[in-house]
C-alpha atoms as a PDB file:
ATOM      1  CA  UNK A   1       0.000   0.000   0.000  1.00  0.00           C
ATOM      2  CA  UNK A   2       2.995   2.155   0.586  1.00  0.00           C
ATOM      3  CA  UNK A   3       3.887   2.055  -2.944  1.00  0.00           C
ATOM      4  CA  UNK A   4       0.118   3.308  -3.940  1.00  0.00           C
ATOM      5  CA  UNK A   5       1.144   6.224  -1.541  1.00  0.00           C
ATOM      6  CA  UNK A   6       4.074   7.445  -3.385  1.00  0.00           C
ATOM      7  CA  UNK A   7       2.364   7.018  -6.630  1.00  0.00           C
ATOM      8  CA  UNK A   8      -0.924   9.096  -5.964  1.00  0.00           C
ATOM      9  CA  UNK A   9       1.607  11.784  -3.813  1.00  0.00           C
ATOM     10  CA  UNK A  10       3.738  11.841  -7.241  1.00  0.00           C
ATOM     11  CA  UNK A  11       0.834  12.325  -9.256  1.00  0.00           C
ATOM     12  CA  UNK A  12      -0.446  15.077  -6.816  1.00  0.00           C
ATOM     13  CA  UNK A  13       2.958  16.578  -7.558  1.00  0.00           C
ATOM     14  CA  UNK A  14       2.174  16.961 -11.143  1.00  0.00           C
ATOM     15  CA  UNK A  15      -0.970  18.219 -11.045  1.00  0.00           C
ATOM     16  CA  UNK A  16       0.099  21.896 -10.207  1.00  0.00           C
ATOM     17  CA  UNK A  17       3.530  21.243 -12.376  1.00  0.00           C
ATOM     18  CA  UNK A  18       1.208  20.746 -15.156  1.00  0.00           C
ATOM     19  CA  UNK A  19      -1.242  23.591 -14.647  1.00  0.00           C
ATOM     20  CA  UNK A  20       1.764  25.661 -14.832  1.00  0.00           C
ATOM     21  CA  UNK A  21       3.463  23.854 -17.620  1.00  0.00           C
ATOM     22  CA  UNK A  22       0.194  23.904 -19.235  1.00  0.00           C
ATOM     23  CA  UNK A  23      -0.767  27.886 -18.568  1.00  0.00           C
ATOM     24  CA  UNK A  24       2.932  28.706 -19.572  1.00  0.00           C
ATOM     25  CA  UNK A  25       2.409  27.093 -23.178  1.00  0.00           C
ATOM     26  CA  UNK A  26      -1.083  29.158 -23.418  1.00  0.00           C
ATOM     27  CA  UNK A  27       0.334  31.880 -22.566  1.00  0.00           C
ATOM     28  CA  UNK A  28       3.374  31.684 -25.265  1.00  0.00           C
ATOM     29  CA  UNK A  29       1.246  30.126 -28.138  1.00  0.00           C
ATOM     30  CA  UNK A  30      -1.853  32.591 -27.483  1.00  0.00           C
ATOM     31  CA  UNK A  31      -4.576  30.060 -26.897  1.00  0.00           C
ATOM     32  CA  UNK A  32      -5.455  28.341 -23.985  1.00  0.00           C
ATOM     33  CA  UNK A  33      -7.515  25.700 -25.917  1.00  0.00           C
ATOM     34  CA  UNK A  34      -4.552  25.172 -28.373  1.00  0.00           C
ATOM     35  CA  UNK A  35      -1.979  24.475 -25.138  1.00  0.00           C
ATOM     36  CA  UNK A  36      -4.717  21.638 -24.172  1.00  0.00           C
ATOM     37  CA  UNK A  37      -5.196  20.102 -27.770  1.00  0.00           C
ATOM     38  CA  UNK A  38      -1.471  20.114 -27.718  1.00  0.00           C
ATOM     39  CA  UNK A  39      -1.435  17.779 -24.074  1.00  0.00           C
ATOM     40  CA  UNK A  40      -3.983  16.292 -24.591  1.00  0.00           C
ATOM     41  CA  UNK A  41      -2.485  14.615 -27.993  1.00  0.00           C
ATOM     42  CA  UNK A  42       0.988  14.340 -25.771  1.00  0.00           C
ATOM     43  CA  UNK A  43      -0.964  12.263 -23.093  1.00  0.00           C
ATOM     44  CA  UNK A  44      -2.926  10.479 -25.548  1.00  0.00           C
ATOM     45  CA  UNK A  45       0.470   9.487 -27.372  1.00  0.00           C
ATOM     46  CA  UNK A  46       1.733   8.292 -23.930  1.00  0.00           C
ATOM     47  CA  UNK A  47      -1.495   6.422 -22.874  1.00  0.00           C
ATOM     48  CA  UNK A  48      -1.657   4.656 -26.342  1.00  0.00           C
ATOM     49  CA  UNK A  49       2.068   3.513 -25.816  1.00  0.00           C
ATOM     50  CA  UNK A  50       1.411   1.956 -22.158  1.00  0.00           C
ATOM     51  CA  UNK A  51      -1.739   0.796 -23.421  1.00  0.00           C
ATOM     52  CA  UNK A  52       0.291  -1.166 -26.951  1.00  0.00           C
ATOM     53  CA  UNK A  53       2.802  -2.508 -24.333  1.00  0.00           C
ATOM     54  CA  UNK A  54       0.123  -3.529 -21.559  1.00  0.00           C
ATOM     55  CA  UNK A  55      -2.644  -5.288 -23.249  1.00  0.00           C
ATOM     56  CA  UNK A  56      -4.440  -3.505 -26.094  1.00  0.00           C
ATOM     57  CA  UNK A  57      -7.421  -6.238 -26.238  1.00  0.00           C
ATOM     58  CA  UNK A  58      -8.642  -4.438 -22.978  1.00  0.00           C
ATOM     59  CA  UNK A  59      -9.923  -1.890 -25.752  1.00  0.00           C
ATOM     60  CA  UNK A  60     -12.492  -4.389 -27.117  1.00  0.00           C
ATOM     61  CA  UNK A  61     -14.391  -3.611 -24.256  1.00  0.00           C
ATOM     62  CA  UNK A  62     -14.837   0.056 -24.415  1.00  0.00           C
ATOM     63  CA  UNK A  63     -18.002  -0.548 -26.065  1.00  0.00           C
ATOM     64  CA  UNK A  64     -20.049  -2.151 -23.685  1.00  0.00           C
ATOM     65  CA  UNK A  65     -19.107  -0.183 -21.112  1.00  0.00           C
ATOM     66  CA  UNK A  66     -21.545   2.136 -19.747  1.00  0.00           C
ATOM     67  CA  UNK A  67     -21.836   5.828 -21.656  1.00  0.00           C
ATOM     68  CA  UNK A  68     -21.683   7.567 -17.921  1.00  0.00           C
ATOM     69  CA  UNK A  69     -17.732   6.385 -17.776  1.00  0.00           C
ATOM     70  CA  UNK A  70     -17.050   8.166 -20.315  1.00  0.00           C
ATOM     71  CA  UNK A  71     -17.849  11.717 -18.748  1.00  0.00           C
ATOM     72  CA  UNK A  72     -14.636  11.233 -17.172  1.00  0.00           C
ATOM     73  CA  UNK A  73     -12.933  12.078 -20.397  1.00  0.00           C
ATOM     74  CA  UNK A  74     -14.872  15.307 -20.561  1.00  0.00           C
ATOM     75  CA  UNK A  75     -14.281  16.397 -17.122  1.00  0.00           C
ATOM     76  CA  UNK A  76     -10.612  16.118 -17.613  1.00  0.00           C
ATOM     77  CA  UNK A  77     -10.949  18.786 -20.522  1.00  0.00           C
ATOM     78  CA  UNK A  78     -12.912  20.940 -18.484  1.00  0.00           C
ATOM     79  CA  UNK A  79     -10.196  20.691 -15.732  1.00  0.00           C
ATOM     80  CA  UNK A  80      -7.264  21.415 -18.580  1.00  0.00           C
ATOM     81  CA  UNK A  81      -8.697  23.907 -19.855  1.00  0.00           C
ATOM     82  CA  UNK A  82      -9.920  25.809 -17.243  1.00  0.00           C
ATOM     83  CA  UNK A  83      -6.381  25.494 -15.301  1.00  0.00           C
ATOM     84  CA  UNK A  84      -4.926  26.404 -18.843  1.00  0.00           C
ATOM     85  CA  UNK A  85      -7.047  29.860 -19.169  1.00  0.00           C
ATOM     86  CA  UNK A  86      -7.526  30.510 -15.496  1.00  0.00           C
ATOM     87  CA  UNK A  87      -3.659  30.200 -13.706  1.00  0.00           C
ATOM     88  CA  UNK A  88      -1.697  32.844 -16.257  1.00  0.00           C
ATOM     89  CA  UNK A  89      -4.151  35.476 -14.387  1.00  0.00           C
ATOM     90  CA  UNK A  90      -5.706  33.875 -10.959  1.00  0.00           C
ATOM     91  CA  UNK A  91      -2.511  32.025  -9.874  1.00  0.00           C
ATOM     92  CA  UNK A  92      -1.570  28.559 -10.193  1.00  0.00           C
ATOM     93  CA  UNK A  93      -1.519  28.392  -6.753  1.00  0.00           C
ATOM     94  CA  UNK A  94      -4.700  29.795  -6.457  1.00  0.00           C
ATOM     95  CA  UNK A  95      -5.765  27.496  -8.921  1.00  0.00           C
ATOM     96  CA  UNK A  96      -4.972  24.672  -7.618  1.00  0.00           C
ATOM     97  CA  UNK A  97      -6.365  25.634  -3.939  1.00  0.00           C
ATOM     98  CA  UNK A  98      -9.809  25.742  -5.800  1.00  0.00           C
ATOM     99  CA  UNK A  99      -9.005  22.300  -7.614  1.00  0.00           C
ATOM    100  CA  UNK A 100      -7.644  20.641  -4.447  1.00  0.00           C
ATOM    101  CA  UNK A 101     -11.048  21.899  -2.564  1.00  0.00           C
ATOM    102  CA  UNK A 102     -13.312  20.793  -4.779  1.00  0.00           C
ATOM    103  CA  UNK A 103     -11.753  17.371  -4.336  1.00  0.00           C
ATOM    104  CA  UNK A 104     -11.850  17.256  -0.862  1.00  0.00           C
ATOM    105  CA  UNK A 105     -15.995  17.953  -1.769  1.00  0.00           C
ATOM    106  CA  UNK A 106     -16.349  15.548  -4.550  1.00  0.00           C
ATOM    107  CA  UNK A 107     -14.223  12.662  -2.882  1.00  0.00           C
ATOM    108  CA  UNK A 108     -16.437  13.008   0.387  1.00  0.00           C
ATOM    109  CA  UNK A 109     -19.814  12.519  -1.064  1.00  0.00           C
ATOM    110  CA  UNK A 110     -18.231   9.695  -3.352  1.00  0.00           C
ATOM    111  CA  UNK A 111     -16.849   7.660  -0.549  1.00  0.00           C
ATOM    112  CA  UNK A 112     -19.127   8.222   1.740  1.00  0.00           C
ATOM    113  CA  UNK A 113     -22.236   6.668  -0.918  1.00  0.00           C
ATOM    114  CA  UNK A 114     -20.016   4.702  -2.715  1.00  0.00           C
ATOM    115  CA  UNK A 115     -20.929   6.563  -6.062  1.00  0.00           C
ATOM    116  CA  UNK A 116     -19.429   4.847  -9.281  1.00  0.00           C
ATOM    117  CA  UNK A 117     -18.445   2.034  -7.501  1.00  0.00           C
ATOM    118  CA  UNK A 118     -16.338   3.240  -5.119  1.00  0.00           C
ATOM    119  CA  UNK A 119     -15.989   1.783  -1.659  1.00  0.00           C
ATOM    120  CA  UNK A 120     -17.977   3.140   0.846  1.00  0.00           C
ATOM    121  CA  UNK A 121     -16.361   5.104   3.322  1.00  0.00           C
ATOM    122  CA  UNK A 122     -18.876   6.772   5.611  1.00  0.00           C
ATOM    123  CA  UNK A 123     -18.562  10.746   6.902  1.00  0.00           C
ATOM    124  CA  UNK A 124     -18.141  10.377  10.126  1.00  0.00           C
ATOM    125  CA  UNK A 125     -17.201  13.413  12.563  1.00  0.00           C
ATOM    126  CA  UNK A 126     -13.490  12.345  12.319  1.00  0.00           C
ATOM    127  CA  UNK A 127     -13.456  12.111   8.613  1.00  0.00           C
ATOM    128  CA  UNK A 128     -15.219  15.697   8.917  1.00  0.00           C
ATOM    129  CA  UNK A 129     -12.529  16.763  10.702  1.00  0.00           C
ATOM    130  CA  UNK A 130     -10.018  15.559   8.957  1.00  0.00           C
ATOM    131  CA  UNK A 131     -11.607  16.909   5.789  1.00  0.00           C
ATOM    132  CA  UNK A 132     -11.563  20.368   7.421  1.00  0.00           C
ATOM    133  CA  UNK A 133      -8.409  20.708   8.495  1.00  0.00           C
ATOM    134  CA  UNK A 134      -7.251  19.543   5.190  1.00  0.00           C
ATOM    135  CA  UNK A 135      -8.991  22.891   3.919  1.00  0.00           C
ATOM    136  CA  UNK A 136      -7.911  24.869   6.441  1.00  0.00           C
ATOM    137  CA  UNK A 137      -4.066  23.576   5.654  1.00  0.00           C
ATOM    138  CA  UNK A 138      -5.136  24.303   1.862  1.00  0.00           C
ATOM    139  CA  UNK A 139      -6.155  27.690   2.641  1.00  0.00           C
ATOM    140  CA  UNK A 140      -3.353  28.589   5.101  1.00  0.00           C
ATOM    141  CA  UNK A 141      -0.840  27.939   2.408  1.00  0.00           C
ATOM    142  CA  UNK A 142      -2.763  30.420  -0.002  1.00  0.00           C
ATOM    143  CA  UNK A 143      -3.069  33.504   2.402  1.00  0.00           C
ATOM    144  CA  UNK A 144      -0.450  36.175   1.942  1.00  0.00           C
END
């Protein structure tokens, strides 16, 4: 389980690394929606690799899969290109405090009813808590 730590904290790493990559390129090219085409057909590339050298007959079963998976791919754009537009001006600090507290939101009422499958992880008052100071450490690192 360790290992899933350092993975997910790595991949937390690059979330503001990208914004900021991401912004950056907007920025330089003149078009925030441009800058995302641009990672999104980088990631895409990278994803089709892993997927050639991991098993490519998992693709088969895209298509009985159910349509409501597949919002996933457009709330990923909406998160690229709103961090793409947004950071150059609001901060990608800022940014990414708004990001990280919506997911502290979202992931609540997902664990706690087990939405899309997820395990269930009830709010209790210590999860609450834990939740809020979570925020609060969020939000302290924002002030200035």
């Amino acid at each position: 389980m360790a290992h899933y730590a350092m993975i997910m904290l790595l991949a937390g790493i690059g979330i503001p690394v990208l914004a900021a990559l991401n912004a950056a390129l907007g920025v330089r090219i003149g078009s925030p929606a441009a800058a995302a085409t641009v990672l999104f057909v980088v990631a895409f590339t990278s994803c089709l690799i892993v997927m050639l050298l991991t098993g490519p007959q998992a693709l088969a079963k895209v298509t009985s899969a159910p349509r409501h998976l597949f919002l996933a791919g457009v709330l990923v754009a909406f998160y690229v290109l709103t961090v793409t537009y947004i950071a150059p001006s609001f901060g990608v600090g800022n940014a990414v405090f708004f990001v990280l507290l919506g997911q502290l939101i979202s992931t609540a009422a997902i664990d706690h009813f087990g939405l899309f499958g997820a395990r269930v992880t009830p709010m209790d008052t210590t999860r609450a808590l834990g939740i809020a100071l979570m925020t609060a450490g969020v939000f302290v690192t924002q002030k200035t």
